[in-house]
PDB file of N, CA and C in Angstrom:
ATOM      1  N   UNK A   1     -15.754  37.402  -7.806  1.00  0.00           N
ATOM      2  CA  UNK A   1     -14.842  36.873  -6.804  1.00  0.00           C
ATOM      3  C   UNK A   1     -15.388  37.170  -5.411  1.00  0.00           C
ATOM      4  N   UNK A   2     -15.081  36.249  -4.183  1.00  0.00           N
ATOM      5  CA  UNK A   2     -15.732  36.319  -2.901  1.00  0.00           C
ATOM      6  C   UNK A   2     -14.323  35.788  -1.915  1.00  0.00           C
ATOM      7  N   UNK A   3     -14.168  37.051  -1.581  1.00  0.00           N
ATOM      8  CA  UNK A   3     -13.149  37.501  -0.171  1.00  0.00           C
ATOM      9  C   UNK A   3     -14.183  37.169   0.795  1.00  0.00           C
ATOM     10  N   UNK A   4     -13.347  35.946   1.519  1.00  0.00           N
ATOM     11  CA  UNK A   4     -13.915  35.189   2.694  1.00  0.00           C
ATOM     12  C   UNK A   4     -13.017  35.282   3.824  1.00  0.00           C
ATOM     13  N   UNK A   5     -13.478  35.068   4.824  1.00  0.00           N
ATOM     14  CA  UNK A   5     -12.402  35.678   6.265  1.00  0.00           C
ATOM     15  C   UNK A   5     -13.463  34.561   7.126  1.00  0.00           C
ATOM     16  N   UNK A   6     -13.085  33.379   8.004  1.00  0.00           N
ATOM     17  CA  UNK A   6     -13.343  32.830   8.735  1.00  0.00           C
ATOM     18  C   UNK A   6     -12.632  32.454  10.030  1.00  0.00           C
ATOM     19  N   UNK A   7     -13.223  32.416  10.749  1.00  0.00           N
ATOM     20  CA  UNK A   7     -12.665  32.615  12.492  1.00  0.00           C
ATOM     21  C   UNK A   7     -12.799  30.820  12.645  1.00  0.00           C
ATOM     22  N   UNK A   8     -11.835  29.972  13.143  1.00  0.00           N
ATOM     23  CA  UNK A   8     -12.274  28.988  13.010  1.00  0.00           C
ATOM     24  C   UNK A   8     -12.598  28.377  14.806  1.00  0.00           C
ATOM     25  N   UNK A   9     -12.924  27.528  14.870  1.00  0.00           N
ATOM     26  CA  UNK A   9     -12.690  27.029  16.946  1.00  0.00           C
ATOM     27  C   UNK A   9     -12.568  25.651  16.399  1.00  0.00           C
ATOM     28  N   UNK A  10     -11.751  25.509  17.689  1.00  0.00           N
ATOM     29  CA  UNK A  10     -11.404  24.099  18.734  1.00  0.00           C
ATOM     30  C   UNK A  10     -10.194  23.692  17.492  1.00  0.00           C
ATOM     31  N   UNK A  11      -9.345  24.712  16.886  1.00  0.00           N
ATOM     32  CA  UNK A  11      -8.227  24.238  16.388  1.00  0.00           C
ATOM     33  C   UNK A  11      -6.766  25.289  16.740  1.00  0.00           C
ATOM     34  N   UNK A  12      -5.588  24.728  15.826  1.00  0.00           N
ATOM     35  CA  UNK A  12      -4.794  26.063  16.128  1.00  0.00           C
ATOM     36  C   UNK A  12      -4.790  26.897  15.578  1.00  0.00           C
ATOM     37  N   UNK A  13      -5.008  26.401  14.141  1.00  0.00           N
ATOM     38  CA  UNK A  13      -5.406  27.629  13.581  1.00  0.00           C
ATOM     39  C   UNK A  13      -6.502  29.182  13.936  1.00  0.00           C
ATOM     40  N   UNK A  14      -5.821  30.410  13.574  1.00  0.00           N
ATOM     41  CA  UNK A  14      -6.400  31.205  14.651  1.00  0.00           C
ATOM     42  C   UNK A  14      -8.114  32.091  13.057  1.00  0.00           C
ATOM     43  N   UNK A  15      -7.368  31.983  11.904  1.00  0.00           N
ATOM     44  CA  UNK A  15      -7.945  32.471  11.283  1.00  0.00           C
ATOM     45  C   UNK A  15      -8.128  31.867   9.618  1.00  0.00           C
ATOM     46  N   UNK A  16      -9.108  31.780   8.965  1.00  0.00           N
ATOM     47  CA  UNK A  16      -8.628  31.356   7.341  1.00  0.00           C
ATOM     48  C   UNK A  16      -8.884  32.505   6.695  1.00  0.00           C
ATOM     49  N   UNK A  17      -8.564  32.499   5.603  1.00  0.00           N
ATOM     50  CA  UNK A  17      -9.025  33.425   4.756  1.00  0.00           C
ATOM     51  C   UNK A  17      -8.631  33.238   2.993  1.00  0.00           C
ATOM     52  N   UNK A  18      -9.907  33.229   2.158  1.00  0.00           N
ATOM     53  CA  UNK A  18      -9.887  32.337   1.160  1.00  0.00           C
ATOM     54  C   UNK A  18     -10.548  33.106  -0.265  1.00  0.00           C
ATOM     55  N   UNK A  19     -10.518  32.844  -1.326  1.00  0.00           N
ATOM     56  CA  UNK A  19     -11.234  33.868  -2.015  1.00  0.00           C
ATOM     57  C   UNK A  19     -11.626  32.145  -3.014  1.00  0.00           C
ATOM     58  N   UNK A  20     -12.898  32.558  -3.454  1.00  0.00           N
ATOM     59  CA  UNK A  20     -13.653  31.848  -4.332  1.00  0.00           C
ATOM     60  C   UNK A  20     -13.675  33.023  -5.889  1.00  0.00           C
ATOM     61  N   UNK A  21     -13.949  32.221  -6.825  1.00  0.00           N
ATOM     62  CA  UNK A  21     -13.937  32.587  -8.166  1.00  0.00           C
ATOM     63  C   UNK A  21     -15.689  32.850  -8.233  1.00  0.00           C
ATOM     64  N   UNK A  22     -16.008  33.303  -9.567  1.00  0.00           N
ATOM     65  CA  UNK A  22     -17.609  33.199 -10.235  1.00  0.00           C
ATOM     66  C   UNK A  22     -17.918  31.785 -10.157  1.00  0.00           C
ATOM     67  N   UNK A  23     -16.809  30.848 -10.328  1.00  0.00           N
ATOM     68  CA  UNK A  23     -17.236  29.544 -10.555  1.00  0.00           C
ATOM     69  C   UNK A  23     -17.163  28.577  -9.272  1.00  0.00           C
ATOM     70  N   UNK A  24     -17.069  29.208  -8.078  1.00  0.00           N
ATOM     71  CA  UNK A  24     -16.531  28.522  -6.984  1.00  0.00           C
ATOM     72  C   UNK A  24     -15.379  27.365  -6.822  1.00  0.00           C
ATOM     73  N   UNK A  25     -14.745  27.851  -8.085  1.00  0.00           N
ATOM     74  CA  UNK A  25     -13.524  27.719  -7.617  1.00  0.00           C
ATOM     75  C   UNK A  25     -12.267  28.262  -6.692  1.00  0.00           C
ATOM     76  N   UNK A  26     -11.747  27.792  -5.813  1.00  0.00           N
ATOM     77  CA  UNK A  26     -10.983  28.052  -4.997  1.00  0.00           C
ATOM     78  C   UNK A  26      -9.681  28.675  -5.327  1.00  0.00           C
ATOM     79  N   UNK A  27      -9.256  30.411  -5.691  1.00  0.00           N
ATOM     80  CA  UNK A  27      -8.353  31.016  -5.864  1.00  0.00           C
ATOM     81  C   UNK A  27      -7.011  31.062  -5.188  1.00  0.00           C
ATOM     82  N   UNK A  28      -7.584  31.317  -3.675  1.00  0.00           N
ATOM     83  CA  UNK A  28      -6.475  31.551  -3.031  1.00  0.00           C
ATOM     84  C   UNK A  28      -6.894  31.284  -1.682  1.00  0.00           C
ATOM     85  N   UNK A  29      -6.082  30.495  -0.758  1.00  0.00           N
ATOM     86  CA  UNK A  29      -6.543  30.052   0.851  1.00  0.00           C
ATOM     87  C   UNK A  29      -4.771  30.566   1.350  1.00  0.00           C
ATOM     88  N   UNK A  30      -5.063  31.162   2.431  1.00  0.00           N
ATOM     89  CA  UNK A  30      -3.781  31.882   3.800  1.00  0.00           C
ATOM     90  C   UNK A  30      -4.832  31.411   4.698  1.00  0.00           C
ATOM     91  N   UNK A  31      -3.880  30.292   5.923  1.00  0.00           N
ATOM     92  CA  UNK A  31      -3.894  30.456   7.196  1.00  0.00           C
ATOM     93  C   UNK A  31      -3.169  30.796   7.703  1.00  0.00           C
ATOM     94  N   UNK A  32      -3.905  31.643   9.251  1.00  0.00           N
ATOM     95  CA  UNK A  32      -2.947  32.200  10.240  1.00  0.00           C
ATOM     96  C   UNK A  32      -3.486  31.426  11.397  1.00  0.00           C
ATOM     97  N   UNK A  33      -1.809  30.804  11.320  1.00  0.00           N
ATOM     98  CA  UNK A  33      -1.437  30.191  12.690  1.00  0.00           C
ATOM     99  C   UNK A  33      -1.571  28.613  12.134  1.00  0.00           C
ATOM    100  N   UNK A  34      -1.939  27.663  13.051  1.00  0.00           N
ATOM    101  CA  UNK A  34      -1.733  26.041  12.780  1.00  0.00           C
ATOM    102  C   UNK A  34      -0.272  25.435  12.473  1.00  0.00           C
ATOM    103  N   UNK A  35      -0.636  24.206  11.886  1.00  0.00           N
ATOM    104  CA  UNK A  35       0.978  23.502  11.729  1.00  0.00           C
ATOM    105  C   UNK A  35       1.480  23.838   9.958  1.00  0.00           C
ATOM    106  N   UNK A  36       2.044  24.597  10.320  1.00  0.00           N
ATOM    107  CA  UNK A  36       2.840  24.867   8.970  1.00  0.00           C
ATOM    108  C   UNK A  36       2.491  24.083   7.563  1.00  0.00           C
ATOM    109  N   UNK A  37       3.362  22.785   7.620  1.00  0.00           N
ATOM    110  CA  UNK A  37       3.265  21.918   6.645  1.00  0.00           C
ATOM    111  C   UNK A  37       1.695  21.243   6.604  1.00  0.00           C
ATOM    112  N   UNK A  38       1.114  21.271   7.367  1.00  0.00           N
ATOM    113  CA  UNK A  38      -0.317  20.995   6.902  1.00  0.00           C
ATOM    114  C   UNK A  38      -1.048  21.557   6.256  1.00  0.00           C
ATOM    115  N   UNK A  39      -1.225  23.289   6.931  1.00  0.00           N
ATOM    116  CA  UNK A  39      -1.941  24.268   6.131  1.00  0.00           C
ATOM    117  C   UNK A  39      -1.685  24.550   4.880  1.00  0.00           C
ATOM    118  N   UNK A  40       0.102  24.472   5.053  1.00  0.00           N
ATOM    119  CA  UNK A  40       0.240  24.650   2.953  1.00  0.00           C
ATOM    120  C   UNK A  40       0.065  23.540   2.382  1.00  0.00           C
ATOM    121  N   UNK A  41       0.051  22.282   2.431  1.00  0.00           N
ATOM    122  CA  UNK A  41      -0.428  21.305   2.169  1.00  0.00           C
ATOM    123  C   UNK A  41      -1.875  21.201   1.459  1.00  0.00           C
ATOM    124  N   UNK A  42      -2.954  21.690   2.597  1.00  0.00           N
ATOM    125  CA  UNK A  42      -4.346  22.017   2.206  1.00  0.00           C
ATOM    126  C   UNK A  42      -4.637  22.892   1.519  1.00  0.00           C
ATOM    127  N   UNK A  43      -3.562  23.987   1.413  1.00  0.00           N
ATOM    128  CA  UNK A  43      -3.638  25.487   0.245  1.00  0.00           C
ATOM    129  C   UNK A  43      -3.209  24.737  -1.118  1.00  0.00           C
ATOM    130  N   UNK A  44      -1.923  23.695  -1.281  1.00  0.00           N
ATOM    131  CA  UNK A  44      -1.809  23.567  -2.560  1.00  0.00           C
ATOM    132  C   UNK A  44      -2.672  22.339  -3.237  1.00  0.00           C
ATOM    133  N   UNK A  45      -3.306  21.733  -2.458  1.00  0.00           N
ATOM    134  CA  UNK A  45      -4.600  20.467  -2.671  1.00  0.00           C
ATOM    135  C   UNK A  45      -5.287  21.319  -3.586  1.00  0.00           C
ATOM    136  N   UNK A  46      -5.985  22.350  -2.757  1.00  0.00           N
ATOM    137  CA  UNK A  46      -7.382  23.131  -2.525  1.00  0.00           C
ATOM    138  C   UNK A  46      -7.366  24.057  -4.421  1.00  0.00           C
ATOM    139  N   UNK A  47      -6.325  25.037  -3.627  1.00  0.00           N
ATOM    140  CA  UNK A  47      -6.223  25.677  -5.079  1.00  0.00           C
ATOM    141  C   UNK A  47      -7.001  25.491  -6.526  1.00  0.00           C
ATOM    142  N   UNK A  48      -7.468  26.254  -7.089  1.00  0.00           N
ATOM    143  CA  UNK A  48      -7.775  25.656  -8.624  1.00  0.00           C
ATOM    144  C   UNK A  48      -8.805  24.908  -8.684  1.00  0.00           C
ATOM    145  N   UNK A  49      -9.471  24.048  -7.398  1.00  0.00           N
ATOM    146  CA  UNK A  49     -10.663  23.319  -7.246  1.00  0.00           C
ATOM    147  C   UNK A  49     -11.601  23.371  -6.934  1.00  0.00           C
ATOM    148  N   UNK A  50     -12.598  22.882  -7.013  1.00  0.00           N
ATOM    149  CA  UNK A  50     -14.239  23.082  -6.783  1.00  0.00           C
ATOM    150  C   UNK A  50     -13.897  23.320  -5.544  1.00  0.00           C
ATOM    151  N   UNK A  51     -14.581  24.394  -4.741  1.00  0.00           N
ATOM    152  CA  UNK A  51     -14.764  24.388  -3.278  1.00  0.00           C
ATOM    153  C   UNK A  51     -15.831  23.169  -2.372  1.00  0.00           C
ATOM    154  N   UNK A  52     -17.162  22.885  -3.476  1.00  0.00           N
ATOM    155  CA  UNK A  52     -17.878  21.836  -2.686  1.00  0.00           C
ATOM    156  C   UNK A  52     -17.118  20.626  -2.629  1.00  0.00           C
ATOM    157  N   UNK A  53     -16.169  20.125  -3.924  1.00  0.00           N
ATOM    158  CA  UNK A  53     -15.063  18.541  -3.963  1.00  0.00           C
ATOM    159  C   UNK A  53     -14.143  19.164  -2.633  1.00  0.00           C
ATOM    160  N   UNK A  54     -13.602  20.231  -2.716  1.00  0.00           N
ATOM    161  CA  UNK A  54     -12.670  20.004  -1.192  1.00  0.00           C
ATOM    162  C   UNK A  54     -13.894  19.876  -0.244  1.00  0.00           C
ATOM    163  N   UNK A  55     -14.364  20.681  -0.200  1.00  0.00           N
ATOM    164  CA  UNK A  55     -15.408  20.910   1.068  1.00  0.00           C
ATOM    165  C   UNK A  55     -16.071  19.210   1.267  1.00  0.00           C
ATOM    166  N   UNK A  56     -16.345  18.958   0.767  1.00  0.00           N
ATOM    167  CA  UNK A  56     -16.836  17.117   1.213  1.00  0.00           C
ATOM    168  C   UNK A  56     -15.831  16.072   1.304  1.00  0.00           C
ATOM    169  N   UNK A  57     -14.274  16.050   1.202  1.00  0.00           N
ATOM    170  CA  UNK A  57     -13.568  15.527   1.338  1.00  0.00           C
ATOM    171  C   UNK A  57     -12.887  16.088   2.650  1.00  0.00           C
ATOM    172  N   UNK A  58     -13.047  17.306   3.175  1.00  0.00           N
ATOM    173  CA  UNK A  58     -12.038  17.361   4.257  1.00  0.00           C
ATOM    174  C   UNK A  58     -12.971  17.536   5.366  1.00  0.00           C
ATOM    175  N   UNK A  59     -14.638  17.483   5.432  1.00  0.00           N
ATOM    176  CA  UNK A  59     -15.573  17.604   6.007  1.00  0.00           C
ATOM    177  C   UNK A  59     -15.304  16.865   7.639  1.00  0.00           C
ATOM    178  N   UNK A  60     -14.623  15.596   7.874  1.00  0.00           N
ATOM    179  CA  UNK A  60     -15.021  14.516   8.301  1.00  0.00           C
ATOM    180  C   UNK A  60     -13.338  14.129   9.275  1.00  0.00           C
ATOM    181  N   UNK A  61     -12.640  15.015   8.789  1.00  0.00           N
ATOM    182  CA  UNK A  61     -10.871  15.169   9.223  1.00  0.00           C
ATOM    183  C   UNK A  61     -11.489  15.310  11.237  1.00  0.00           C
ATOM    184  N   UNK A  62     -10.298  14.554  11.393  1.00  0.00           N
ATOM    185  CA  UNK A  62     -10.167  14.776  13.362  1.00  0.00           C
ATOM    186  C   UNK A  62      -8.674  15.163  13.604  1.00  0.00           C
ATOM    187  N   UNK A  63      -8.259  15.798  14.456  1.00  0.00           N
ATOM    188  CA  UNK A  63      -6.818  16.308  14.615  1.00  0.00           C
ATOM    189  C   UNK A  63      -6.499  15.589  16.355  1.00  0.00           C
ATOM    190  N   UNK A  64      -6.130  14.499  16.298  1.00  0.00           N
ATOM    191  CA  UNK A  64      -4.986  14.543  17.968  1.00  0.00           C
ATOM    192  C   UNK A  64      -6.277  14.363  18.906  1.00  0.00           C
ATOM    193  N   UNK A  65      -7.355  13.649  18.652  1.00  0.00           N
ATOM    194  CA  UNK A  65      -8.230  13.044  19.663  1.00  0.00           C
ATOM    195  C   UNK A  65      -9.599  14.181  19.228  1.00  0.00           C
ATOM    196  N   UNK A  66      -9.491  15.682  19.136  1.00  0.00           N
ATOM    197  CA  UNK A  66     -10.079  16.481  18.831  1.00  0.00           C
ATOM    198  C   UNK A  66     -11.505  15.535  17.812  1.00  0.00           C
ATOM    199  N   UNK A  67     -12.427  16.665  18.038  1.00  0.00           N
ATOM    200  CA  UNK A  67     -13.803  16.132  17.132  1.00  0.00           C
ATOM    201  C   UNK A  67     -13.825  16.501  15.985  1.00  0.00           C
ATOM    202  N   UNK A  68     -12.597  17.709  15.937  1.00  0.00           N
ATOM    203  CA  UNK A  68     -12.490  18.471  14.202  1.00  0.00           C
ATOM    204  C   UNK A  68     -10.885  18.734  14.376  1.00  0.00           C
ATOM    205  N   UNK A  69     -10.818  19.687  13.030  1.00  0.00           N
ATOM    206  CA  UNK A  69      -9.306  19.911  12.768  1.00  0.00           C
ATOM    207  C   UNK A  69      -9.331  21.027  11.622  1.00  0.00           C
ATOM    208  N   UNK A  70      -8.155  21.893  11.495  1.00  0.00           N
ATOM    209  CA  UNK A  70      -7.915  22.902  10.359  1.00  0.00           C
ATOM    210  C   UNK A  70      -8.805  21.973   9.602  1.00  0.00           C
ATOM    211  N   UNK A  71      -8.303  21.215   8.619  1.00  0.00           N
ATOM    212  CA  UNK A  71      -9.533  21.117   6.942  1.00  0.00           C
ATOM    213  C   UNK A  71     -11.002  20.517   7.641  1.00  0.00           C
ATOM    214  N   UNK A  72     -11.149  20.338   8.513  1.00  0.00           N
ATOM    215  CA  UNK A  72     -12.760  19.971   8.583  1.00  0.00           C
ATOM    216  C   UNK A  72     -13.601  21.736   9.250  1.00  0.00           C
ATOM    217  N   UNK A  73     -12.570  22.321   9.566  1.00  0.00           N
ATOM    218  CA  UNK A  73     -12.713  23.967   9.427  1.00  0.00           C
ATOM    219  C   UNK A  73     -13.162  24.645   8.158  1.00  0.00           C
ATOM    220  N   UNK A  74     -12.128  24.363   7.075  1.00  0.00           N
ATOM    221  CA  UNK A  74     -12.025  24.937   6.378  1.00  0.00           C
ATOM    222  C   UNK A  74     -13.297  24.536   5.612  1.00  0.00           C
ATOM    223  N   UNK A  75     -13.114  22.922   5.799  1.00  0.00           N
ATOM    224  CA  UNK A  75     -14.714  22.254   5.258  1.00  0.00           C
ATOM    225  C   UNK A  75     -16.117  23.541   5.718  1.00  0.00           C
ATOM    226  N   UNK A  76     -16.027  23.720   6.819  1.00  0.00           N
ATOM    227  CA  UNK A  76     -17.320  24.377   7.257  1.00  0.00           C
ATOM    228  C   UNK A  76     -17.778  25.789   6.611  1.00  0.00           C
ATOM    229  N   UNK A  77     -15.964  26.404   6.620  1.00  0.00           N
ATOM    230  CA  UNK A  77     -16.121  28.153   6.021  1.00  0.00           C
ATOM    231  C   UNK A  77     -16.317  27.419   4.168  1.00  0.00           C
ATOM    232  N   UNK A  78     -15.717  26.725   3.524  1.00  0.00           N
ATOM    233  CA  UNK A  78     -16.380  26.982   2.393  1.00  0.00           C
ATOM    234  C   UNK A  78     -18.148  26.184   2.480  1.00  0.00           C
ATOM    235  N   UNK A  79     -18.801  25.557   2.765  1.00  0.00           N
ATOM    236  CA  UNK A  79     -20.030  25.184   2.918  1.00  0.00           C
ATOM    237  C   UNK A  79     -20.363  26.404   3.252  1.00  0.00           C
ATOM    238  N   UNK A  80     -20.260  27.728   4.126  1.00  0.00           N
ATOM    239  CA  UNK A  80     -21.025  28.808   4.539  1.00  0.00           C
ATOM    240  C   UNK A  80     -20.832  29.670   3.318  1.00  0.00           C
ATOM    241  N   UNK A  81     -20.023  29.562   2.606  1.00  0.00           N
ATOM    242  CA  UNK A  81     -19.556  30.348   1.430  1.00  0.00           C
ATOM    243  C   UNK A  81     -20.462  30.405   0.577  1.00  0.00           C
ATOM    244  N   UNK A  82     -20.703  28.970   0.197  1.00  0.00           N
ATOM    245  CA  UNK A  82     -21.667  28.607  -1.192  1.00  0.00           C
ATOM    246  C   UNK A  82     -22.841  28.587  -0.970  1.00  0.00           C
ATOM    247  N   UNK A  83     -23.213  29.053   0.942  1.00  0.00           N
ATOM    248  CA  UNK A  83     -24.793  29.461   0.305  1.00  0.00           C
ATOM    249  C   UNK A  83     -25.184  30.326  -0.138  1.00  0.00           C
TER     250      UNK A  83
END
């Protein structure tokens, strides 16, 4: 198992923090801070799933004019994960 802690920028979210399995599967994701119903939204997607299938699906997300957003964040901390 891999306890991950990522600092994210240019969103509201202030922090993620996520644990991957042996199999890189995605155990458990807590954000602190952002819009409520989004972040748990992306926690109960995510859950239970390949981290690279989320990670290339939320890669490409824009938030409110912004160039990124929470899941194209989260996209980045699991890609740093699985190297």
């Amino acid at each position: 198992m891999k306890n991950i802690k990522f600092r994210p920028a240019g969103v509201c979210c202030r922090e993620m923090n996520f644990v991957l399995n042996d199999d890189n599967k995605i155990v458990n994701v807590e954000f602190i801070g952002g819009c409520p119903g989004n972040t748990l939204g992306i926690r109960s997607l995510a859950i239970g799933l390949d981290a690279k299938e989320i990670a290339d699906k939320l890669e490409n997300v824009s938030c409110g004019g912004r160039s990124t957003s929470c899941p194209a964040q989260f996209s980045m901390a699991l890609r740093e994960a699985l190297k």
